[in-house]
PDB file of N, CA and C in Angstrom:
ATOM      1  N   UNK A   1     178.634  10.414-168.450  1.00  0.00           N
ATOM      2  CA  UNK A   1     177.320  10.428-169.090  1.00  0.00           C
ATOM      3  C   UNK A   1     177.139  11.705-169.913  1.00  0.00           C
ATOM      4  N   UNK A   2     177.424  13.022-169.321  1.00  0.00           N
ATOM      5  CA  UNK A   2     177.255  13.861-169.787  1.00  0.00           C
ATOM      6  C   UNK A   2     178.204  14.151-170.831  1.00  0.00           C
ATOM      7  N   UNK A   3     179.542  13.360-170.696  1.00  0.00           N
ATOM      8  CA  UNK A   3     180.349  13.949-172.037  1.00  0.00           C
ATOM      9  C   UNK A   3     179.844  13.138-173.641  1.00  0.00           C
ATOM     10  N   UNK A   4     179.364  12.267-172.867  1.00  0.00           N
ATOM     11  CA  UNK A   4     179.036  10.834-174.154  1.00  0.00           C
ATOM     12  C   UNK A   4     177.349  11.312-174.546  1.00  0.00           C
ATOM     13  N   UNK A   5     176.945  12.121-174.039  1.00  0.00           N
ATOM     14  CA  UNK A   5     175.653  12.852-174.205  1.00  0.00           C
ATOM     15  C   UNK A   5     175.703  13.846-175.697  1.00  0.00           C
ATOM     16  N   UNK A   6     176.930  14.689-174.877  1.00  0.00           N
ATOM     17  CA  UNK A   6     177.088  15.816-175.927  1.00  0.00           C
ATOM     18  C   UNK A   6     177.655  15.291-177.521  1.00  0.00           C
ATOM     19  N   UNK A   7     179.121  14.509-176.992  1.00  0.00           N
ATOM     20  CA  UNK A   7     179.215  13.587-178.297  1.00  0.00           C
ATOM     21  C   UNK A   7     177.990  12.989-179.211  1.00  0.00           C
ATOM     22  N   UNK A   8     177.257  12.389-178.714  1.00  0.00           N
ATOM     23  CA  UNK A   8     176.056  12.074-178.908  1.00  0.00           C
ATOM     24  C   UNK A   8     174.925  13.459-180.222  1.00  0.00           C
ATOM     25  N   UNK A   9     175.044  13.847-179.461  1.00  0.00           N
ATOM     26  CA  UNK A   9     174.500  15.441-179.612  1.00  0.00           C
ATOM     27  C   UNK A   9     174.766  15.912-181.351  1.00  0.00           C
ATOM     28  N   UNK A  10     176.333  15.784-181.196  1.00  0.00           N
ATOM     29  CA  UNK A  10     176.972  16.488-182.598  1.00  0.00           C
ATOM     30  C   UNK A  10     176.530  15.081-183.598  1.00  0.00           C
ATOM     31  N   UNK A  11     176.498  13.352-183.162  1.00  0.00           N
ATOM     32  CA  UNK A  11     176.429  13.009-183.919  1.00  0.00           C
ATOM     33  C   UNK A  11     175.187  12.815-184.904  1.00  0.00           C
ATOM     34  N   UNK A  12     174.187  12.878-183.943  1.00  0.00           N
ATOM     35  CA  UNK A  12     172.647  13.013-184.391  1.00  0.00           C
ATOM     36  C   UNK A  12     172.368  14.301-185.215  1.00  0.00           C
ATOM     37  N   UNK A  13     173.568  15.245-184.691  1.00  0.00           N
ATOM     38  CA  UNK A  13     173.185  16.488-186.203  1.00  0.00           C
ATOM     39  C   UNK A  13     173.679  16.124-187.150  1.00  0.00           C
ATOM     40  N   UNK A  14     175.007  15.953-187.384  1.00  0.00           N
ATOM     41  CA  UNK A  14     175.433  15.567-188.455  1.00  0.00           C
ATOM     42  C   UNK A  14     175.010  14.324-189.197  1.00  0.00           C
ATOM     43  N   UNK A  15     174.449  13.800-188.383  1.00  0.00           N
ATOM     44  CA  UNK A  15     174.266  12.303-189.483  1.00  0.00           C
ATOM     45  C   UNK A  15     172.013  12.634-189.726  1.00  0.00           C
ATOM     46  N   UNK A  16     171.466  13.879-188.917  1.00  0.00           N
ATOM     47  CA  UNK A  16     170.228  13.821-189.545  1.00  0.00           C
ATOM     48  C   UNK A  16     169.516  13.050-188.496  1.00  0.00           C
ATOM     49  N   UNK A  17     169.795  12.715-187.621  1.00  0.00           N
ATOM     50  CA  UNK A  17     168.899  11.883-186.494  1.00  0.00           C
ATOM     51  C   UNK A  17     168.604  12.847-185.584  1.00  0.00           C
ATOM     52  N   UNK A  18     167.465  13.449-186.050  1.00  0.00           N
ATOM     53  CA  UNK A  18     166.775  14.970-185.457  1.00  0.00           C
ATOM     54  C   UNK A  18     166.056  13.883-184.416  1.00  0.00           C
ATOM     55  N   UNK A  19     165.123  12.708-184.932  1.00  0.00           N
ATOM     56  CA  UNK A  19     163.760  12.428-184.084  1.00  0.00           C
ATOM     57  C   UNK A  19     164.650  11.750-182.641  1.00  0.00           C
ATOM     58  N   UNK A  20     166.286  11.196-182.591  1.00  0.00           N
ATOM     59  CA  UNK A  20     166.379  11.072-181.594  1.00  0.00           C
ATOM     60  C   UNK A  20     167.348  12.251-180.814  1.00  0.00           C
ATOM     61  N   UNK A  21     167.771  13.634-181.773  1.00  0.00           N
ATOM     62  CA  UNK A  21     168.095  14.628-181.045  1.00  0.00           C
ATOM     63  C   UNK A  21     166.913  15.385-180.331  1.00  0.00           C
ATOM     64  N   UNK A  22     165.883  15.126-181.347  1.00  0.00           N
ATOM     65  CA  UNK A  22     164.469  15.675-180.370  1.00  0.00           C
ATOM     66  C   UNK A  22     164.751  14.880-178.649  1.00  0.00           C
ATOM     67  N   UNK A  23     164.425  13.528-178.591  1.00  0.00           N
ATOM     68  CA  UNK A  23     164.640  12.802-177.587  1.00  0.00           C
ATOM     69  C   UNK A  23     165.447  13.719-176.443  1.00  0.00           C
ATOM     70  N   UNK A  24     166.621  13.918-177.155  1.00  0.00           N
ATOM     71  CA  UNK A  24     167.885  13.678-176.213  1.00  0.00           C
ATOM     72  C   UNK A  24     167.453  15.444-175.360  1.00  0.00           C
ATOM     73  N   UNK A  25     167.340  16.007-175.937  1.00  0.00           N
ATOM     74  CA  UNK A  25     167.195  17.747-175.659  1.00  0.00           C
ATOM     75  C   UNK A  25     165.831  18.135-175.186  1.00  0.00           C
ATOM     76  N   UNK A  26     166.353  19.171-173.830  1.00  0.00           N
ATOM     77  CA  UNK A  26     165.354  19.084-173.065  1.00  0.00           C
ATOM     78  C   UNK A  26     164.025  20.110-173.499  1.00  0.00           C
ATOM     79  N   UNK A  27     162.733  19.776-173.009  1.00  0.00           N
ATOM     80  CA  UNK A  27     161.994  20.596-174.149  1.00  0.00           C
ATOM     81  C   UNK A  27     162.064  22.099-174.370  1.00  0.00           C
ATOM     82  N   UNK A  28     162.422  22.438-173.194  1.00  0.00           N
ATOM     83  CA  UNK A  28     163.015  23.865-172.843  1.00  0.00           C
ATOM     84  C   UNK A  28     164.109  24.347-173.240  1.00  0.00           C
ATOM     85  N   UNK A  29     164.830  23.402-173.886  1.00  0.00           N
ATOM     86  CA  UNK A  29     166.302  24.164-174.547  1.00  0.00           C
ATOM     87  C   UNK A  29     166.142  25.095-175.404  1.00  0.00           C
ATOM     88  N   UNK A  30     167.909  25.614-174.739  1.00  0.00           N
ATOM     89  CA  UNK A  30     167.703  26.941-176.017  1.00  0.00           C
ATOM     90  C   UNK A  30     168.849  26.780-176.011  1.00  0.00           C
ATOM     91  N   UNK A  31     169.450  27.478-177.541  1.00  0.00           N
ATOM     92  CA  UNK A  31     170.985  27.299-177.983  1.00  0.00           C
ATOM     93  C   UNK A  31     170.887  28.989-178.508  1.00  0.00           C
ATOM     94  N   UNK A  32     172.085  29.410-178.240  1.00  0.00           N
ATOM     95  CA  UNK A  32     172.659  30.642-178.563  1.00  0.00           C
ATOM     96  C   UNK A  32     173.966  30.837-179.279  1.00  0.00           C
ATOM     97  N   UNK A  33     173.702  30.894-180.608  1.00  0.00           N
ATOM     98  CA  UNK A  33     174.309  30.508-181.466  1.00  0.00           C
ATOM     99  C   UNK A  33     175.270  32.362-182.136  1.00  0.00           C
ATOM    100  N   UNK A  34     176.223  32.482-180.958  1.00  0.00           N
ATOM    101  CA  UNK A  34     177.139  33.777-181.299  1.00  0.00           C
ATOM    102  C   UNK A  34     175.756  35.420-181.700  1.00  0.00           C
ATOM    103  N   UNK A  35     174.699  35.524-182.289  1.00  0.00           N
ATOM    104  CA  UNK A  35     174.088  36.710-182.405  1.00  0.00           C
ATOM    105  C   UNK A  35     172.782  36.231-182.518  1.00  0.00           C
ATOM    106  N   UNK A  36     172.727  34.752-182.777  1.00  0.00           N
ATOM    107  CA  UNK A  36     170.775  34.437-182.872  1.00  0.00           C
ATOM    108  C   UNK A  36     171.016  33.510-181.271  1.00  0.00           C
ATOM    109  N   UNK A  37     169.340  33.904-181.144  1.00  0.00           N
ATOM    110  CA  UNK A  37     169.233  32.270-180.114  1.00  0.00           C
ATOM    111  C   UNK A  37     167.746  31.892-180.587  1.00  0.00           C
ATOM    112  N   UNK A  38     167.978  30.347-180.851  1.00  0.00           N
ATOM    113  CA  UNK A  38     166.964  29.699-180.751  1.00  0.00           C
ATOM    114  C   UNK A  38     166.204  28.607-179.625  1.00  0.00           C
ATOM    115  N   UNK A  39     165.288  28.329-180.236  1.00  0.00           N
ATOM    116  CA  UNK A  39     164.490  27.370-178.797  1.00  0.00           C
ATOM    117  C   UNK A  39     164.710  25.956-179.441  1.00  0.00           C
ATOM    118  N   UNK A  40     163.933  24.936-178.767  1.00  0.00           N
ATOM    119  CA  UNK A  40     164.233  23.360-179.682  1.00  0.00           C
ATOM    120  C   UNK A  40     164.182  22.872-180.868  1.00  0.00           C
ATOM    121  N   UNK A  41     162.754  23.641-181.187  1.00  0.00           N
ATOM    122  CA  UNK A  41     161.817  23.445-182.598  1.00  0.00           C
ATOM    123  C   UNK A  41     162.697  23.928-183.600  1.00  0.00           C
ATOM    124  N   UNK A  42     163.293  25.467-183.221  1.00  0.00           N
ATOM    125  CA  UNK A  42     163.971  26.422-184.498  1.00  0.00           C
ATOM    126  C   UNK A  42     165.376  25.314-184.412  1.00  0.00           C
ATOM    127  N   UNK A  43     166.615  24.776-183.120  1.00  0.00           N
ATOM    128  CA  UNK A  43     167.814  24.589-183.735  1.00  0.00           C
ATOM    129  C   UNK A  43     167.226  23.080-184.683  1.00  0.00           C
ATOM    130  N   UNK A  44     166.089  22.473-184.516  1.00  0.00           N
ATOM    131  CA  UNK A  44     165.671  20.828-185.226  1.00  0.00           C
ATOM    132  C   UNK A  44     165.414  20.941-186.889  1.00  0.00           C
ATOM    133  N   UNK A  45     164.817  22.630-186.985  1.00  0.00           N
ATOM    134  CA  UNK A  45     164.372  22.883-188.150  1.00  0.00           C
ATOM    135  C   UNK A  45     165.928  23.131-188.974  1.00  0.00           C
ATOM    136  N   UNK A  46     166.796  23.683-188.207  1.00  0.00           N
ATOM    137  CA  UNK A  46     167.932  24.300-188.951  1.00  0.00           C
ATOM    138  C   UNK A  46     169.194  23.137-188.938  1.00  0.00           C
ATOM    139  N   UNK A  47     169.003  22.536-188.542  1.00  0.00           N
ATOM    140  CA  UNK A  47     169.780  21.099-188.685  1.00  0.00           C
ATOM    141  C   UNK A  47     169.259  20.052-189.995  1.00  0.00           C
ATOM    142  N   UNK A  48     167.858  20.292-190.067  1.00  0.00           N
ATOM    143  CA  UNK A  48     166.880  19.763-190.897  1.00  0.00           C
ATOM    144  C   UNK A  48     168.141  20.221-192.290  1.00  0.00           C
ATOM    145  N   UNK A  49     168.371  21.481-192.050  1.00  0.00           N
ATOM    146  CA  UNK A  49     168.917  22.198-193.466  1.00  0.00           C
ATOM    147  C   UNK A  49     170.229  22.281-193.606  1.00  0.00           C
ATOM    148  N   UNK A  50     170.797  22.029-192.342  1.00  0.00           N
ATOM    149  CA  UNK A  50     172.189  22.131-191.944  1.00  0.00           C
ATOM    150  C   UNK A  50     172.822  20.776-192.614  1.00  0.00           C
ATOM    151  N   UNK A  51     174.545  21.065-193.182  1.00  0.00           N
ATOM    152  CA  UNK A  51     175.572  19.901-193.675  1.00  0.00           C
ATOM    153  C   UNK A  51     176.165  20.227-192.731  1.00  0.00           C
ATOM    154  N   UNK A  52     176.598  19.023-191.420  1.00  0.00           N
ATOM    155  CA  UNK A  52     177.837  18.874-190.549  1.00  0.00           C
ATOM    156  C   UNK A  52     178.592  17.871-191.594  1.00  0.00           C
ATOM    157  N   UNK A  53     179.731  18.555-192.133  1.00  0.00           N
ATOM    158  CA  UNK A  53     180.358  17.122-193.035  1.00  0.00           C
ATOM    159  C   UNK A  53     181.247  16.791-191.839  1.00  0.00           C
ATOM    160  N   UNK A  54     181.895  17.701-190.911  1.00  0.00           N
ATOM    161  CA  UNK A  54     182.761  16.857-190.278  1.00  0.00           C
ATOM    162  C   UNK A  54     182.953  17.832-189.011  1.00  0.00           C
ATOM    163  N   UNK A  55     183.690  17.004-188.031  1.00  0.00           N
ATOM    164  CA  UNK A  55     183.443  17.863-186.482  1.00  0.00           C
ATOM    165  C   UNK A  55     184.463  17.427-185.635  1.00  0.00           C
ATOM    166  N   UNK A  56     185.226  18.354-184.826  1.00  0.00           N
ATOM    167  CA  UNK A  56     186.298  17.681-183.816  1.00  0.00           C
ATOM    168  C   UNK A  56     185.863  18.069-182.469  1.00  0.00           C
ATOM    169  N   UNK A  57     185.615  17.619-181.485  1.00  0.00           N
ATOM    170  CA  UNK A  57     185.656  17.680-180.017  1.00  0.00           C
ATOM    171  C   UNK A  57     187.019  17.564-179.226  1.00  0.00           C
ATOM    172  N   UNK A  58     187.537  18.883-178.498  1.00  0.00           N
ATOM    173  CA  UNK A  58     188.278  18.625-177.678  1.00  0.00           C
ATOM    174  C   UNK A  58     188.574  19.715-176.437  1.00  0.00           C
ATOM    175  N   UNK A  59     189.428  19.412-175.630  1.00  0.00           N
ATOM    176  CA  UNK A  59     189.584  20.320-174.473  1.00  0.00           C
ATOM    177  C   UNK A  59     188.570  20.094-173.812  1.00  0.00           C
ATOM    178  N   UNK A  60     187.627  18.724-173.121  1.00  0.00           N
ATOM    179  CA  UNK A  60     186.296  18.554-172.694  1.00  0.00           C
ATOM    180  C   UNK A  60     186.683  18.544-171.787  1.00  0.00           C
ATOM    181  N   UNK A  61     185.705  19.030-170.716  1.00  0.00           N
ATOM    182  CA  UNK A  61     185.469  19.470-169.304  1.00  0.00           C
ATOM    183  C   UNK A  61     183.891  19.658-169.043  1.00  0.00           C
ATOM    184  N   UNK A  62     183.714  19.095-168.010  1.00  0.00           N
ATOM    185  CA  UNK A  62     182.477  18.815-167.236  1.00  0.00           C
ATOM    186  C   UNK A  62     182.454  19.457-165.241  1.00  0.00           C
ATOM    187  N   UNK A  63     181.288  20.543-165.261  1.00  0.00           N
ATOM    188  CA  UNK A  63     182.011  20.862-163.983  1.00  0.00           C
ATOM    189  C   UNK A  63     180.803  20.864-163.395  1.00  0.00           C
ATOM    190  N   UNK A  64     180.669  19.730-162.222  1.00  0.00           N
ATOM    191  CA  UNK A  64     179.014  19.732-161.343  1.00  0.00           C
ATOM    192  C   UNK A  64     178.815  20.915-160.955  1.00  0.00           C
ATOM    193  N   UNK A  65     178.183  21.419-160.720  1.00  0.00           N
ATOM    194  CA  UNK A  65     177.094  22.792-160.583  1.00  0.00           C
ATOM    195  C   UNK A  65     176.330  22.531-159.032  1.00  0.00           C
ATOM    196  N   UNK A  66     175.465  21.101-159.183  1.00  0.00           N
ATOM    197  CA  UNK A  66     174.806  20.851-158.188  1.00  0.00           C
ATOM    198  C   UNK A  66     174.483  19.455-158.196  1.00  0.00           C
ATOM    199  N   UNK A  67     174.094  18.502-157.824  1.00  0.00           N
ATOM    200  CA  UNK A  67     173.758  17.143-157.420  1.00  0.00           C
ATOM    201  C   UNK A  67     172.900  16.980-159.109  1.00  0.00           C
ATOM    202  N   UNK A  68     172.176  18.125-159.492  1.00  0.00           N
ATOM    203  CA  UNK A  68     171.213  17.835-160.844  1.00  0.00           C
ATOM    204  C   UNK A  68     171.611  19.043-161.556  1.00  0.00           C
ATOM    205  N   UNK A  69     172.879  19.433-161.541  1.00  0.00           N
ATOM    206  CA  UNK A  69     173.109  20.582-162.748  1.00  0.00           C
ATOM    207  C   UNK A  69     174.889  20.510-163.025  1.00  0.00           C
ATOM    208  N   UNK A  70     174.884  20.729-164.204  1.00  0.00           N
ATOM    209  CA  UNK A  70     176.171  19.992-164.368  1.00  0.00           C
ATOM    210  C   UNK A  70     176.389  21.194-165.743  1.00  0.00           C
ATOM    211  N   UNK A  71     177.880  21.948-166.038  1.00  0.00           N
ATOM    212  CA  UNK A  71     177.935  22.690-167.301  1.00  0.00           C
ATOM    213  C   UNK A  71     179.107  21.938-168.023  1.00  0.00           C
ATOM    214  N   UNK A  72     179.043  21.454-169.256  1.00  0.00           N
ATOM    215  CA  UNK A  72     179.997  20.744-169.964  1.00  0.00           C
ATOM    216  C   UNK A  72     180.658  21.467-170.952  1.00  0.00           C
ATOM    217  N   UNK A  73     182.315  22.308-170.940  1.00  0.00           N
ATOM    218  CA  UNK A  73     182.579  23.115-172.091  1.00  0.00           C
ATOM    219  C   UNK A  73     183.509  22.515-173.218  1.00  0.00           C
ATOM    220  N   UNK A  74     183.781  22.768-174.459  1.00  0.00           N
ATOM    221  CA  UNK A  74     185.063  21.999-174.561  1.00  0.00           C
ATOM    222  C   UNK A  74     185.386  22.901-175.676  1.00  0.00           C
ATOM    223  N   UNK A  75     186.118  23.104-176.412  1.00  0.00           N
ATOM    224  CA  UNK A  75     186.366  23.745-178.226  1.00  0.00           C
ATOM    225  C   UNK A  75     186.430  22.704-178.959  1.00  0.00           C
ATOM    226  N   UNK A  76     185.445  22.602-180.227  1.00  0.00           N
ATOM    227  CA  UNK A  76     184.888  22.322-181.350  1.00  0.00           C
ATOM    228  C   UNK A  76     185.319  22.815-183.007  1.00  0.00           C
ATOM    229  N   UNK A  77     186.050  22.193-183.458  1.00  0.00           N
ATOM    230  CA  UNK A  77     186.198  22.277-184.671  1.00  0.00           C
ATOM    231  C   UNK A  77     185.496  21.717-186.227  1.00  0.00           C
ATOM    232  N   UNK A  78     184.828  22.337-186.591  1.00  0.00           N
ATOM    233  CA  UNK A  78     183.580  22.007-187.457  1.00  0.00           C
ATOM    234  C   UNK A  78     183.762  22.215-188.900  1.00  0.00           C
ATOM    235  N   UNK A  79     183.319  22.081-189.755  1.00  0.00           N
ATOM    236  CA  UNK A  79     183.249  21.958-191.212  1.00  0.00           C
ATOM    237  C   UNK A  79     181.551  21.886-191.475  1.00  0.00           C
ATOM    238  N   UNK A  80     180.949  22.656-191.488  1.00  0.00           N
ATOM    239  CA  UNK A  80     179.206  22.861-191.899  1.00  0.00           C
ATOM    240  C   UNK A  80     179.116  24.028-192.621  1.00  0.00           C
ATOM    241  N   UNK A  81     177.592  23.676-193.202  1.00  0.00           N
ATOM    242  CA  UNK A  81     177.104  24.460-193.985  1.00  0.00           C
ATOM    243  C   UNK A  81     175.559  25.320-193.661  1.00  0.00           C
ATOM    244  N   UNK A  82     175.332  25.845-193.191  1.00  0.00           N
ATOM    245  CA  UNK A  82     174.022  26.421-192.742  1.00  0.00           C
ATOM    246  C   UNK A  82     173.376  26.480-193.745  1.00  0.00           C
ATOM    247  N   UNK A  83     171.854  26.732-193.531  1.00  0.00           N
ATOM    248  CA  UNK A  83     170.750  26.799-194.670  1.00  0.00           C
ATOM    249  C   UNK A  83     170.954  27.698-195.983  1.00  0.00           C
ATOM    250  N   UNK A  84     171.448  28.794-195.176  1.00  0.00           N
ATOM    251  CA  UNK A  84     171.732  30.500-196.044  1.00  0.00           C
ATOM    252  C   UNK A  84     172.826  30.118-197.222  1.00  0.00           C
ATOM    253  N   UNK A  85     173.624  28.569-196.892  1.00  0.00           N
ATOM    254  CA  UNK A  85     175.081  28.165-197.743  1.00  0.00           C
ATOM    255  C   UNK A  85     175.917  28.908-197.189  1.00  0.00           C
ATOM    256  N   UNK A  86     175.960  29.457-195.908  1.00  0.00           N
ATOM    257  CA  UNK A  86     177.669  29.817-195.453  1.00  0.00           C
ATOM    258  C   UNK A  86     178.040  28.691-194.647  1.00  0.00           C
ATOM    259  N   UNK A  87     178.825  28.932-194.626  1.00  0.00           N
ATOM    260  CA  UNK A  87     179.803  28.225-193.518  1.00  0.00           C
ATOM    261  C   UNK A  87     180.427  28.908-192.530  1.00  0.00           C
ATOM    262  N   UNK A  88     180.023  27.432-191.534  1.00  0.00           N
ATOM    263  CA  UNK A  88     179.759  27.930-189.751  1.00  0.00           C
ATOM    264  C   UNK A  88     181.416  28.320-189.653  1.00  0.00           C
ATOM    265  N   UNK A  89     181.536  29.019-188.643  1.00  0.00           N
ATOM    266  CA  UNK A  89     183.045  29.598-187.932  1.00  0.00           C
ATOM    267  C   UNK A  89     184.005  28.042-187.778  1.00  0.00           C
ATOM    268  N   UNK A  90     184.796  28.061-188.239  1.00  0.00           N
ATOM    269  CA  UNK A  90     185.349  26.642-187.898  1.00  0.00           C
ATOM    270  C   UNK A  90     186.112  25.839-186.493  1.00  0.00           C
ATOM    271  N   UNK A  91     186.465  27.143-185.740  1.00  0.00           N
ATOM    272  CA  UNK A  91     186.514  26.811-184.772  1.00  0.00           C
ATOM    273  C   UNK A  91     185.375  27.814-183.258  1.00  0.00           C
ATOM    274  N   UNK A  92     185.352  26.796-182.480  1.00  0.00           N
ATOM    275  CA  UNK A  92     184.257  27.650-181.223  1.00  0.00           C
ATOM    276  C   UNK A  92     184.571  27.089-179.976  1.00  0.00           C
ATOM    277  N   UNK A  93     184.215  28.169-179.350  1.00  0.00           N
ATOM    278  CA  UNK A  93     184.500  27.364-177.713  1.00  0.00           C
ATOM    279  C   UNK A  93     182.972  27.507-177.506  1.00  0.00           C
ATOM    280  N   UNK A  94     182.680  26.144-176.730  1.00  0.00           N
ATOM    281  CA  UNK A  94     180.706  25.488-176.570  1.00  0.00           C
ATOM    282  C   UNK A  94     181.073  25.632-175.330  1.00  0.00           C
ATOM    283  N   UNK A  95     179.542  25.376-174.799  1.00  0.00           N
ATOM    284  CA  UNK A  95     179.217  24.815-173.320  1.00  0.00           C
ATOM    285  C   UNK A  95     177.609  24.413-173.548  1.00  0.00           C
ATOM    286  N   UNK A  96     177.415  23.837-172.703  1.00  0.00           N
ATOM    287  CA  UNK A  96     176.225  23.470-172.612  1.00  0.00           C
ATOM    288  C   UNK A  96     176.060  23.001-171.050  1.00  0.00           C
ATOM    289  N   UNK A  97     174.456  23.463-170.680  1.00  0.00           N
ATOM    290  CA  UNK A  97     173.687  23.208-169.342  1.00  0.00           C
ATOM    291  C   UNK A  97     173.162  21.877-169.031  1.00  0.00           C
ATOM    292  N   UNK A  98     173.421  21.585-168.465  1.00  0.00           N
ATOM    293  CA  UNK A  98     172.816  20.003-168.429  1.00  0.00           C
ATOM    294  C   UNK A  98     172.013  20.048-166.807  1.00  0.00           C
ATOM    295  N   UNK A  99     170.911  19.782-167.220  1.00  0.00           N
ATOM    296  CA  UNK A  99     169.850  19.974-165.661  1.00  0.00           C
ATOM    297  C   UNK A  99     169.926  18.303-165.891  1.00  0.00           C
ATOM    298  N   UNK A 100     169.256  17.639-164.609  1.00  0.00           N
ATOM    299  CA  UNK A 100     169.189  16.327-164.339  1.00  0.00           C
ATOM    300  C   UNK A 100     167.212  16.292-163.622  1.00  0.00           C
ATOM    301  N   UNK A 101     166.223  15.864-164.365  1.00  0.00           N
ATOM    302  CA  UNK A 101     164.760  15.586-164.527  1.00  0.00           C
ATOM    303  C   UNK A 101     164.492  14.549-163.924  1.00  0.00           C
ATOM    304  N   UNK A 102     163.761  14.212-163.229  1.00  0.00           N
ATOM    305  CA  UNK A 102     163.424  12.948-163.035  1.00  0.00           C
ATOM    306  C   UNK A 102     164.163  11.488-163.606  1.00  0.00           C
ATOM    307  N   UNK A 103     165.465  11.846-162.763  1.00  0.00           N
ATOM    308  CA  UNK A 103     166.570  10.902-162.879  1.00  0.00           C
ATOM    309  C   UNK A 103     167.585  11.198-164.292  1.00  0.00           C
ATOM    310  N   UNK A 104     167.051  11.688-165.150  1.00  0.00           N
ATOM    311  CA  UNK A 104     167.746  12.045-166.354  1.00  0.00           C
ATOM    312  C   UNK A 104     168.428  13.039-166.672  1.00  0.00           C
ATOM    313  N   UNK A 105     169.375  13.136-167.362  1.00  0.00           N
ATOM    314  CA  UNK A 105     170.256  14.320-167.894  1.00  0.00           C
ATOM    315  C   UNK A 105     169.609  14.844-169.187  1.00  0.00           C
ATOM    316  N   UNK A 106     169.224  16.474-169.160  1.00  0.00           N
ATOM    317  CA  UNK A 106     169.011  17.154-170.158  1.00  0.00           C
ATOM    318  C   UNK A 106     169.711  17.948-170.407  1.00  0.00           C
ATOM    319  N   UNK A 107     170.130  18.325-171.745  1.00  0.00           N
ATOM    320  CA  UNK A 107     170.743  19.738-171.859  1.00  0.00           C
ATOM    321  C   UNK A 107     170.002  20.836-172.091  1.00  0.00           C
ATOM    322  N   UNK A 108     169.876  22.332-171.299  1.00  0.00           N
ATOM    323  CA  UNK A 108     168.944  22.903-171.683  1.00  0.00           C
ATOM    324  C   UNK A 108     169.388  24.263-172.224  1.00  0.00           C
ATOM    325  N   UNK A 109     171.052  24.802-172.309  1.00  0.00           N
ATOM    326  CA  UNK A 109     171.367  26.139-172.820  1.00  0.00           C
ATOM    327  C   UNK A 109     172.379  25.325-173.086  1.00  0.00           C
ATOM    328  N   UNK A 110     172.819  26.093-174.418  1.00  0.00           N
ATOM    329  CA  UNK A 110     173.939  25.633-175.411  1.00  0.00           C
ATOM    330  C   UNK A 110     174.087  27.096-175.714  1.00  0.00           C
ATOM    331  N   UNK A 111     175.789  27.400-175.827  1.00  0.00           N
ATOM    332  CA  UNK A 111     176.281  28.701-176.316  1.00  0.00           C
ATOM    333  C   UNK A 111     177.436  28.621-176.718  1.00  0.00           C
ATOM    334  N   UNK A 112     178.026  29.202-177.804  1.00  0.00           N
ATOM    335  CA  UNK A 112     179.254  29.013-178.474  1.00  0.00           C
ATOM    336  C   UNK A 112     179.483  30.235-179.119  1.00  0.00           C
ATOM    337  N   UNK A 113     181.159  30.340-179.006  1.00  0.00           N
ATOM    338  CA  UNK A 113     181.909  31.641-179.076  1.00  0.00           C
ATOM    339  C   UNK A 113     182.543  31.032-180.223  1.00  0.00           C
ATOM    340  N   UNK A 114     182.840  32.240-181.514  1.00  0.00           N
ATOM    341  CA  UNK A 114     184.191  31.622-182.390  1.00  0.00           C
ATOM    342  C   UNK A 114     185.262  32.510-181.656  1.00  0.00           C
ATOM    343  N   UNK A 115     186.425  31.180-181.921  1.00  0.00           N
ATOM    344  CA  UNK A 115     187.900  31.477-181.614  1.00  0.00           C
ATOM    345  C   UNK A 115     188.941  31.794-182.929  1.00  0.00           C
ATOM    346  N   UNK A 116     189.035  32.550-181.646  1.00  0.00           N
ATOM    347  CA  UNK A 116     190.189  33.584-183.499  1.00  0.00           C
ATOM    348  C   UNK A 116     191.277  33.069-182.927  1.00  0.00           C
ATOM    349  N   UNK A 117     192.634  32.876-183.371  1.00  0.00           N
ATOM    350  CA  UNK A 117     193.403  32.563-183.246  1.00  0.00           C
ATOM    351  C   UNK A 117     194.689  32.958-183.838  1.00  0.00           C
TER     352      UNK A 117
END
């Protein structure tokens, strides 16, 4: 659930389906994005402006935490464009928090490192 979540996740940015990434993300999330961190509203606005032209997921791993907390990491290879017109680090190692709500899986901290290589 949780890996098909996150998949999920990258595809609603890249393709612009904010109103059901709103959905999916918990209202309390926050993403920490290498030197900024934002809350829900700021990463929805910057996706608003953001080009994902293209994205790779791999090395996924999911490790229960607790019966309702679960951390999912994997490295991500990306091709985007941020608002400012740079372009994002192309490769990163993610993770993300996934709490479990009243039966549901949320993600609520997202953080990503670029990998030098």
């Amino acid at each position: 659930i949780i890996t098909n979540m996150e998949i999920t996740s990258w595809e609603f940015a890249k393709t612009k389906q904010l109103d059901k990434l709103k959905e999916l993300l918990a209202d309390d999330y926050q993403a920490f994005f290498g030197k900024i961190i934002m809350n829900k509203t700021e990463v929805l606005q910057s996706f608003q402006k953001t080009n994902i032209n293209a994205y790779r997921l791999s090395n996924i791993r999911v490790k229960k935490l607790a019966d309702n907390a679960a951390v999912i990491y994997y490295e991500a290879l990306q091709d985007a464009i941020d608002p400012g017109g740079d372009s994002w680090v192309p490769q990163i190692a993610a993770s993300n928090v996934y709490i479990k709500r009243a039966g549901t899986w949320y993600p609520v901290f997202y953080h990503e490192t670029a990998l030098t290589r």
